[in-house]
C-alpha atoms as a PDB file:
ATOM      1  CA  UNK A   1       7.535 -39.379  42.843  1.00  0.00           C
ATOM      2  CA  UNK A   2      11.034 -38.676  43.242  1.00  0.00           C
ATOM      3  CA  UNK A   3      12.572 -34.997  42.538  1.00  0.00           C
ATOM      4  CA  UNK A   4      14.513 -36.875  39.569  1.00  0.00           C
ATOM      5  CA  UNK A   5      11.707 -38.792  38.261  1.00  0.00           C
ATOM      6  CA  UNK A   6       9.939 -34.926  38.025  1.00  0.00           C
ATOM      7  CA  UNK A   7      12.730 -33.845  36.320  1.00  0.00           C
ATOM      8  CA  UNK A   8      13.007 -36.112  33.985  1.00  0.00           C
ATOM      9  CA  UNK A   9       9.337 -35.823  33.368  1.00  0.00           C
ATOM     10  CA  UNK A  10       9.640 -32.404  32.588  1.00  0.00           C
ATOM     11  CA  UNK A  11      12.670 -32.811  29.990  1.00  0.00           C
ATOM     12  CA  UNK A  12      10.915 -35.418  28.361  1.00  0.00           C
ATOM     13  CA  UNK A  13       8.855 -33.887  24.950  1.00  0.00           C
ATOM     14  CA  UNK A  14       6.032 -36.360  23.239  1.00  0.00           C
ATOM     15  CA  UNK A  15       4.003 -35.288  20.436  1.00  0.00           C
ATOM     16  CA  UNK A  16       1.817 -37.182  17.970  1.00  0.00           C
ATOM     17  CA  UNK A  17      -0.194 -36.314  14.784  1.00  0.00           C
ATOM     18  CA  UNK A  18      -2.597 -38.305  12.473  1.00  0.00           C
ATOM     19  CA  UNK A  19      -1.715 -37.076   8.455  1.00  0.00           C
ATOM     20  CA  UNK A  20      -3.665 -38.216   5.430  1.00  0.00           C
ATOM     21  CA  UNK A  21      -1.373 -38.040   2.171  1.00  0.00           C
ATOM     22  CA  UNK A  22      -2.882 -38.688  -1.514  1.00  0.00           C
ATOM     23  CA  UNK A  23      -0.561 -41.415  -2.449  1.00  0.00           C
ATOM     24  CA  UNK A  24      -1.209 -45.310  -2.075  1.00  0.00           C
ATOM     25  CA  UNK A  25       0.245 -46.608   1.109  1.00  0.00           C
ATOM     26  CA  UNK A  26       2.878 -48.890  -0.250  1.00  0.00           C
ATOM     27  CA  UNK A  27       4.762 -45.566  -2.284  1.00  0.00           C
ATOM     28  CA  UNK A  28       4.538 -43.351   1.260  1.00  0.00           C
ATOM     29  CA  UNK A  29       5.483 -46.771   3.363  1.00  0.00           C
ATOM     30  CA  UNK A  30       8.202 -47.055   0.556  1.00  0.00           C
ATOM     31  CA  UNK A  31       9.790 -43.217   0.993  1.00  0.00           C
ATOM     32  CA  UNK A  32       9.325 -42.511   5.192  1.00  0.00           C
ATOM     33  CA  UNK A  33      11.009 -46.105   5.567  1.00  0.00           C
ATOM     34  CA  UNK A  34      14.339 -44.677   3.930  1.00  0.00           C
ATOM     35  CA  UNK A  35      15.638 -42.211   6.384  1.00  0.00           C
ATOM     36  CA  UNK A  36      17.937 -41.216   3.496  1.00  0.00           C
ATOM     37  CA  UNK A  37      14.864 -39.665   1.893  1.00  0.00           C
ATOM     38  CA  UNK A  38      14.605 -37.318   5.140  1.00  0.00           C
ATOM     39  CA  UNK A  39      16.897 -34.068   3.738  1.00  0.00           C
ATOM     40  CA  UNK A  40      14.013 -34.198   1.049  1.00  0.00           C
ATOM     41  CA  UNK A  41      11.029 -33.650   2.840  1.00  0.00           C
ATOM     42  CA  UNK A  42      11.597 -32.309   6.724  1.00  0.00           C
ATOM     43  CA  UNK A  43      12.592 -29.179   6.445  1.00  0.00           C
ATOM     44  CA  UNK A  44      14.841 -28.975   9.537  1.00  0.00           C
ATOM     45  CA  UNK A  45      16.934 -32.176   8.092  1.00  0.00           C
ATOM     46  CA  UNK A  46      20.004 -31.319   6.111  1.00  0.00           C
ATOM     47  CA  UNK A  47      21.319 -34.228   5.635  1.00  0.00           C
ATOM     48  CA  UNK A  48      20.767 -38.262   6.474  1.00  0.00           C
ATOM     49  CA  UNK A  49      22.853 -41.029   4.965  1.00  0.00           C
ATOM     50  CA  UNK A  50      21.906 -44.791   5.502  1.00  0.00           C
ATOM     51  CA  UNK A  51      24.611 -46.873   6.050  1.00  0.00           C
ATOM     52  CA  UNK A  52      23.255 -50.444   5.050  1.00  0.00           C
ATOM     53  CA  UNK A  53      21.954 -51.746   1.640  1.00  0.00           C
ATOM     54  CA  UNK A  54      18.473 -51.056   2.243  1.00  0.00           C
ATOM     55  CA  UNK A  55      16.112 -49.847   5.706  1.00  0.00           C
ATOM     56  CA  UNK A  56      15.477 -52.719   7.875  1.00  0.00           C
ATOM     57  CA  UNK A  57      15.767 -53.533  11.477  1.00  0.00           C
ATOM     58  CA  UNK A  58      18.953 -52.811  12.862  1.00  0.00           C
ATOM     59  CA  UNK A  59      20.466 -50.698   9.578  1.00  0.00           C
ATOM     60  CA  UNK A  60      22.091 -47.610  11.208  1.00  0.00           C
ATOM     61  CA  UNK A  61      21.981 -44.180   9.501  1.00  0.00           C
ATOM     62  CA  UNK A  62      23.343 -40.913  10.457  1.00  0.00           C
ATOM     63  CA  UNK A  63      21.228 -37.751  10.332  1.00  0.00           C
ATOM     64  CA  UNK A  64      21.943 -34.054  10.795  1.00  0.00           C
ATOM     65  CA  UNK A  65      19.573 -31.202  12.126  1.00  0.00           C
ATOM     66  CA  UNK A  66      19.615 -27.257  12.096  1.00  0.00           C
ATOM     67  CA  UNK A  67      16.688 -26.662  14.319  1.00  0.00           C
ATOM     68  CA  UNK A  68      16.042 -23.570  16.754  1.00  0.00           C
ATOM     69  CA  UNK A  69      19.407 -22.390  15.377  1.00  0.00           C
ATOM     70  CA  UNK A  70      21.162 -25.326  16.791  1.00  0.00           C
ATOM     71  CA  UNK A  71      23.067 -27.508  14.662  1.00  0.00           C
ATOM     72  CA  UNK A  72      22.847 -31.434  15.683  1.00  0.00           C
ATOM     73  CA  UNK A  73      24.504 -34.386  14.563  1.00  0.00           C
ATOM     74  CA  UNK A  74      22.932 -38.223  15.286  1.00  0.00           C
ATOM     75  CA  UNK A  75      23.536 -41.614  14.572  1.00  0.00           C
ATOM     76  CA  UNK A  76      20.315 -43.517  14.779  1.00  0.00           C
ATOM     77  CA  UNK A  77      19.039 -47.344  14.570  1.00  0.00           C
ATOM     78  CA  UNK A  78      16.058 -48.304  12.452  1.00  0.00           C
ATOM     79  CA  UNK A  79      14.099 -50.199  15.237  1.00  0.00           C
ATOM     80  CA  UNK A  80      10.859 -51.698  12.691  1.00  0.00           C
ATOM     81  CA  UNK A  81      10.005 -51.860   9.793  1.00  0.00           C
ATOM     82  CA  UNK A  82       6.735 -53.841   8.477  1.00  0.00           C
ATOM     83  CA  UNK A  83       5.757 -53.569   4.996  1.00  0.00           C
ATOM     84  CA  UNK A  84       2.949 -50.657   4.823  1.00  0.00           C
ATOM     85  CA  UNK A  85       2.135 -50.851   8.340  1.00  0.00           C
ATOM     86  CA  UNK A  86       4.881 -49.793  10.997  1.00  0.00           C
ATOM     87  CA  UNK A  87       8.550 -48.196  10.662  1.00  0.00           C
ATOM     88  CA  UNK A  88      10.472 -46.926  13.574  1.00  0.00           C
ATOM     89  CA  UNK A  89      13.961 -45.249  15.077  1.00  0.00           C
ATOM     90  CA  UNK A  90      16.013 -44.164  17.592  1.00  0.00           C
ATOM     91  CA  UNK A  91      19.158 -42.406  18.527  1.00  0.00           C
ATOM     92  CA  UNK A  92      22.042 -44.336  19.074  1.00  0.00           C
ATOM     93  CA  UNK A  93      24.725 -41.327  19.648  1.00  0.00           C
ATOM     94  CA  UNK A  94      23.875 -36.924  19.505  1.00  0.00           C
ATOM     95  CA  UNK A  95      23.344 -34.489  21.851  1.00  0.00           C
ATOM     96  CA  UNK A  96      20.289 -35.991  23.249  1.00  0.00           C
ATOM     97  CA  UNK A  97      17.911 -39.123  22.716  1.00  0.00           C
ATOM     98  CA  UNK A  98      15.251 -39.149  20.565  1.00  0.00           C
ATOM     99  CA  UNK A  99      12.882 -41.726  19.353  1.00  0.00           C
ATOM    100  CA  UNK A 100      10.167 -41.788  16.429  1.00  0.00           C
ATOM    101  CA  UNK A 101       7.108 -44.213  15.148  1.00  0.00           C
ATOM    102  CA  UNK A 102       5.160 -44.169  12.213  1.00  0.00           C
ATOM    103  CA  UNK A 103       2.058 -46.236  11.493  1.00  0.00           C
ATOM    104  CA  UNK A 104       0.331 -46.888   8.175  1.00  0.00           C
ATOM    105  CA  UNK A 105      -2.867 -47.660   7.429  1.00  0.00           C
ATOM    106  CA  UNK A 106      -4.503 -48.019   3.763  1.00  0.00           C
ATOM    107  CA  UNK A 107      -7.513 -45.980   2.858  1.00  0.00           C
ATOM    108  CA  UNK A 108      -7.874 -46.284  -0.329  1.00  0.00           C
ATOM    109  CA  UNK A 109      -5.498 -44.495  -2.834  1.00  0.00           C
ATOM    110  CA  UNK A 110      -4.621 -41.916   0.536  1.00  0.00           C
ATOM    111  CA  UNK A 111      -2.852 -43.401   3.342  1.00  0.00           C
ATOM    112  CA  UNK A 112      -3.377 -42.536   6.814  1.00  0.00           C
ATOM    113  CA  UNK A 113       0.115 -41.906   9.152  1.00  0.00           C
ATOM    114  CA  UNK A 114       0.295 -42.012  12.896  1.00  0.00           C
ATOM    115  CA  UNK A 115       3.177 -39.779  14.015  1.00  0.00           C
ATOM    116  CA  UNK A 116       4.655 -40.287  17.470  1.00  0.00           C
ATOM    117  CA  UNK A 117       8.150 -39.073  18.777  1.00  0.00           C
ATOM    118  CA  UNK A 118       9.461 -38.839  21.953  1.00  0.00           C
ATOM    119  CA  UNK A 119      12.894 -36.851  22.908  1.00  0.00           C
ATOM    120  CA  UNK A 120      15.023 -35.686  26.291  1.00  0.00           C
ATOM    121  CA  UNK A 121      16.826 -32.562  24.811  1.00  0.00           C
ATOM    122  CA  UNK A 122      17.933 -32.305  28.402  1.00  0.00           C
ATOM    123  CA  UNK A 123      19.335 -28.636  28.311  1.00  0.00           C
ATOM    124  CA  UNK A 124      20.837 -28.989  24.758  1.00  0.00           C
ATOM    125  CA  UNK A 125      18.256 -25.665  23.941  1.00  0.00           C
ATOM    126  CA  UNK A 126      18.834 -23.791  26.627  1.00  0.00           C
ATOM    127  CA  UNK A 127      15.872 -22.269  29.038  1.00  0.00           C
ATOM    128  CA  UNK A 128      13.321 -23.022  26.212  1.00  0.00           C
ATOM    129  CA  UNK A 129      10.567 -24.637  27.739  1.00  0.00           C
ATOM    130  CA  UNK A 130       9.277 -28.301  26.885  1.00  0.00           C
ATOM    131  CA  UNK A 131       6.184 -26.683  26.261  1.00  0.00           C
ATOM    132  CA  UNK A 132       7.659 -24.594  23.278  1.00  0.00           C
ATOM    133  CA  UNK A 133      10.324 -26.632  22.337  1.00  0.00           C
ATOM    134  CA  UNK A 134       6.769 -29.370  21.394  1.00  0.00           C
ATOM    135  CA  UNK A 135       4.822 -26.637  19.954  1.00  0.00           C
ATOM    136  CA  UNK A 136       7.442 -25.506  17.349  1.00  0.00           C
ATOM    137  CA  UNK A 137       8.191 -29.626  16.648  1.00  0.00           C
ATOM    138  CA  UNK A 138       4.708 -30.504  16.091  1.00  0.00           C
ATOM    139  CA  UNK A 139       4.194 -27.450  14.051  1.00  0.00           C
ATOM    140  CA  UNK A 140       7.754 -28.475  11.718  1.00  0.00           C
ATOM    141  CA  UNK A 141       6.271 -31.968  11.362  1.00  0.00           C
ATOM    142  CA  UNK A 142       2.873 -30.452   9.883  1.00  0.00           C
ATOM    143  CA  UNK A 143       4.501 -28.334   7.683  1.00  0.00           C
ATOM    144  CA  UNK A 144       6.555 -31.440   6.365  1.00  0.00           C
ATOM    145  CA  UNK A 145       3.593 -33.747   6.279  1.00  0.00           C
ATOM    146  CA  UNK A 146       2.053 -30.827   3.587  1.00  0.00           C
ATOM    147  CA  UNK A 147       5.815 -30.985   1.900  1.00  0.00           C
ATOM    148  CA  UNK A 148       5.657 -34.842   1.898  1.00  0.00           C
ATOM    149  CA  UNK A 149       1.770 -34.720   0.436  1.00  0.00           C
ATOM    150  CA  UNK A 150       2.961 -32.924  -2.561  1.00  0.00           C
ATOM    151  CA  UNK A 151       6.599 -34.709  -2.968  1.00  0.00           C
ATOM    152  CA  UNK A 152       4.143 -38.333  -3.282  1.00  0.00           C
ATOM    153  CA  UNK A 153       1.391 -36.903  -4.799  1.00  0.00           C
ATOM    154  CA  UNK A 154       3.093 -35.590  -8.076  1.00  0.00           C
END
C-alpha cells in the first residue's frame, strides 16, 4: 500500500448503528427520506432546505452543520430512495465529502434502521483524530435516533 492510499485510509471515518423506533416503517421511511426534516431531529443540523418538489433520486438539497464548533455548509444529492426500504446521500459541494445510507426494515408497528456514513474531513477539524472525530459522530447520531423515537412516536 502506497503512503497516499494510508493516508487516505486514515482520513477516511465510517460508522454504522442498528436503531429500533416505535413508529410503523412507512411514517419513519416517510420523515428520514425528507432531508428537509433534518434541522428537526439531528441536533448538530441547523438548517436543510430541499430544492425539488419532493425527495427522490437526484433532488439536491442544501444542509448546514455546527459540529465540534465548526460551522459547515453542503450541498448534497439524494442518491436512493425505495419506499420503506432504502434512502441515501451524498455531498455534492462543502468542506469535505460525506456520504450516508439508511435501511428499513418492518417489524411490526417498530421499524428497524441501519445507519451507515462514511466522510474524508481531510483536515477541516484540525489535529482531532479519526478516532474521536467517529466516537463523538456515532455518539450525536444515538442521541438523535432517541430525539427521532420520540418526534415519531407522539
Amino acid at each position: 500500500m502506497s503512503s497516499t492510499e494510508k493516508a487516505m485510509q486514515r482520513q477516511l471515518i465510517e460508522a454504522e448503528t442498528n436503531y429500533v423506533l416505535k413508529a410503523p416503517c412507512s411514517r419513519v421511511f416517510a420523515y428520514l427520506s425528507n432531508p428537509a426534516n433534518d434541522k428537526i431531529w439531528q441536533g448538530s443540523c441547523v438548517d436543510a432546505q430541499l430544492h425539488a418538489p419532493q425527495p427522490a433520486a437526484g433532488a439536491e438539497y442544501s444542509i448546514k452543520f455546527s459540529f465540534l464548533g465548526r460551522k459547515m455548509d453542503f450541498r448534497a444529492r439524494i442518491l436512493e430512495v425505495q419506499p420503506e426500504s432504502a434512502y441515501a446521500f451524498e455531498v455534492l459541494d462543502g468542506p469535505f465529502y460525506y456520504k450516508g445510507q439508511y435501511r428499513f426494515e418492518a417489524d411490526g408497528q417498530h421499524t428497524r434502521i441501519h445507519w451507515h456514513f462514511a466522510a474524508e474531513p481531510g483536515k477541516f477539524f484540525g489535529i482531532l483524530p479519526a478516532s474521536i472525530l467517529r466516537k463523538v459522530l456515532v455518539s450525536q447520531i444515538e442521541k438523535d435516533f432517541i430525539t427521532l423515537d420520540r418526534l415519531l412516536a407522539a
